[in-house]
Protein backbone atom coordinates (compact mmCIF):
# COMPACT_ATOMS: atom_id res chain seq x y z
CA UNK A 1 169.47 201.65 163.04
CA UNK A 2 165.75 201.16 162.60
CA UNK A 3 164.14 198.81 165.31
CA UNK A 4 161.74 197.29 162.12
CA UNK A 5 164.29 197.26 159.58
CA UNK A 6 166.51 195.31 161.99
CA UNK A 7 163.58 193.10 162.73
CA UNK A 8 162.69 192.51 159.16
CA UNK A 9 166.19 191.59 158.43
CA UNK A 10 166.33 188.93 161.09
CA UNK A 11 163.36 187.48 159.96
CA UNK A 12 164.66 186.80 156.89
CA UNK A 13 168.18 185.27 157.94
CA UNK A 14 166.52 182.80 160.59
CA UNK A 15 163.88 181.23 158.54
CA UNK A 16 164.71 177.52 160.74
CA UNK A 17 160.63 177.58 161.92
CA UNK A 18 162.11 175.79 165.47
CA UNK A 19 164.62 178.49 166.27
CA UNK A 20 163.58 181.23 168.70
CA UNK A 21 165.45 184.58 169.19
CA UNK A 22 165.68 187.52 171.09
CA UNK A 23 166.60 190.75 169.24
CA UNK A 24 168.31 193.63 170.77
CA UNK A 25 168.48 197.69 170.91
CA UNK A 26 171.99 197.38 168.97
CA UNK A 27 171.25 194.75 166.28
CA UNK A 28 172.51 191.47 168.50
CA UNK A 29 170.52 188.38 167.88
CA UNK A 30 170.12 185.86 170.60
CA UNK A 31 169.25 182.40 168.96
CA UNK A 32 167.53 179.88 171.34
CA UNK A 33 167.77 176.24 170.46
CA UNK A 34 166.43 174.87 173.64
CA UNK A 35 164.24 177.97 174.73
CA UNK A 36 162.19 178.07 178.06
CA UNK A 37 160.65 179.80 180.07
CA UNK A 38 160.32 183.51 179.17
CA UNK A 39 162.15 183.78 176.45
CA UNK A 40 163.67 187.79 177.07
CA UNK A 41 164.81 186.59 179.98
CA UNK A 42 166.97 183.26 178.75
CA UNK A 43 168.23 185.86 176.22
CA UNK A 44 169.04 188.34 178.55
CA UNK A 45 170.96 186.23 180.82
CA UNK A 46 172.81 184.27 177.89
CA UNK A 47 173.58 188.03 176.46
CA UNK A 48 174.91 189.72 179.84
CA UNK A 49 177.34 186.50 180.00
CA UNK A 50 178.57 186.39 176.89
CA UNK A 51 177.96 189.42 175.13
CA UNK A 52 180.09 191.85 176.44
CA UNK A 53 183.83 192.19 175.15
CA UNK A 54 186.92 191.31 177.42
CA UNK A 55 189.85 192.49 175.75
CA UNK A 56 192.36 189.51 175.52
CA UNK A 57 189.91 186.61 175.72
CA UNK A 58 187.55 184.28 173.67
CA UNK A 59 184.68 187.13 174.61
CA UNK A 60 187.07 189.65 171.92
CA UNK A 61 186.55 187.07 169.13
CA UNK A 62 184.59 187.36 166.21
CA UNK A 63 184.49 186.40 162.67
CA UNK A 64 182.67 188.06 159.88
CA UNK A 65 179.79 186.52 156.67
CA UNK A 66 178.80 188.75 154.07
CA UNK A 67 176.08 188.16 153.55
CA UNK A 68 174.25 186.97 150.11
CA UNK A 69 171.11 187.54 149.96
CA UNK A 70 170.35 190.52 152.40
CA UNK A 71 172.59 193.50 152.30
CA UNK A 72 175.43 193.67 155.50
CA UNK A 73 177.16 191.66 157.45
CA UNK A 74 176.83 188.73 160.27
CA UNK A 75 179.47 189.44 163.09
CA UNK A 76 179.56 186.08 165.34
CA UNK A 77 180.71 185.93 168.75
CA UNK A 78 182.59 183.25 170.60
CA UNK A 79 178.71 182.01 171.68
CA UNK A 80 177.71 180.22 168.70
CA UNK A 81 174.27 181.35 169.23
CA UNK A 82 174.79 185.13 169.71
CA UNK A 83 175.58 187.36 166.51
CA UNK A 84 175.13 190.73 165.17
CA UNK A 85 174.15 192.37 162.58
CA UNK A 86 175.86 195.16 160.71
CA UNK A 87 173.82 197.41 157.89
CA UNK A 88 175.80 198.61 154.73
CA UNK A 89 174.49 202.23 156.04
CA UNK A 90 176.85 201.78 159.06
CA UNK A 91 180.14 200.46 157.63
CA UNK A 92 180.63 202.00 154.03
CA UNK A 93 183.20 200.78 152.14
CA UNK A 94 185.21 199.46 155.20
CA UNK A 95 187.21 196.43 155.31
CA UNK A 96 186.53 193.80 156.75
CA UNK A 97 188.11 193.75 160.10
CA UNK A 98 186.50 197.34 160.29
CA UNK A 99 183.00 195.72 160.27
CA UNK A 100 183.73 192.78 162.79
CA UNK A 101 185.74 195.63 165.19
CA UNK A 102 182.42 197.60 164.85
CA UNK A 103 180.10 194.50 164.86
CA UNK A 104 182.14 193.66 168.25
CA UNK A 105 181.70 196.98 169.96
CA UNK A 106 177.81 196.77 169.05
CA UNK A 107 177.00 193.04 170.86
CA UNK A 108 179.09 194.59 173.63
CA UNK A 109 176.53 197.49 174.03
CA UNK A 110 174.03 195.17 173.88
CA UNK A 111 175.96 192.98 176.44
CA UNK A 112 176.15 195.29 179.47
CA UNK A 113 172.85 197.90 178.18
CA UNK A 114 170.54 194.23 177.26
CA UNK A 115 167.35 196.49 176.39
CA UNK A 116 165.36 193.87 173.95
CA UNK A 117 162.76 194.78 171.58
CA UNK A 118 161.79 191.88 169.79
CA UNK A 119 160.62 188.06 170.91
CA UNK A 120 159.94 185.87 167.91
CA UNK A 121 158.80 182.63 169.63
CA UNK A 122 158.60 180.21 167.27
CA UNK A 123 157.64 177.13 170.36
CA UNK A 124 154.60 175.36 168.79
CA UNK A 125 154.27 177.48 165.47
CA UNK A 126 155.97 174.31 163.22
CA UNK A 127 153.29 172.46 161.25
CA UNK A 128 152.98 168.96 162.75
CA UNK A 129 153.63 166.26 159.96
């Protein structure tokens, strides 16, 4: 999947102008409600924890959104703050379970490979009222 397609799609699904995130090689969003620091690196660490799948635990769970107004899907994790995307272009006409199985395996390649390529750090960028 295109890097700035996957970019562009995440900047339209978190439009909350307080909520950092971290975007990886695979399409797994890391959403930072208290970020600090360097913000890679909190994402990193929260994504190396929790991203990759253990077979048989709460780290193999996942639910699925269709999503409305973007084409694909939202596959969550059992972090509420870590999800991934899924384009139609890579689950055609599969059911559902299909797309979270697949949405799964792709936070889990993020998980243990945790190569970012996009920081949108939204600290400060809120108009004051």
């Amino acid at each position: 999947m295109d890097t700035e397609m996957l970019i562009d799609t995440w900047q339209r699904l978190l439009t909350d102008p307080h909520k950092s995130w971290v975007l990886f090689e695979h399409g797994t969003c890391v959403v930072l409600t208290a970020p600090n620091g360097e913000l890679a690196e909190q994402a990193t660490a929260l994504l190396k924890e929790f991203g990759p799948v253990h077979a048989g635990s709460s780290a193999g769970d996942f639910g699925v959104t269709d999503l409305k107004d973007t084409e694909g899907w939202i596959v969550t994790s059992h972090h509420n703050d870590i999800l991934t995307y899924v384009g139609p272009d890579e689950s055609q006409d599969l059911p559902e379970i299909a797309v979270g199985l697949f949405g799964r395996s792709k936070r889990h390649r993020d998980g243990t490979e945790l190569h970012v390529v996009h920081v949108e750090d939204k600290r400060g960028s809120a108009d004051p009222a």
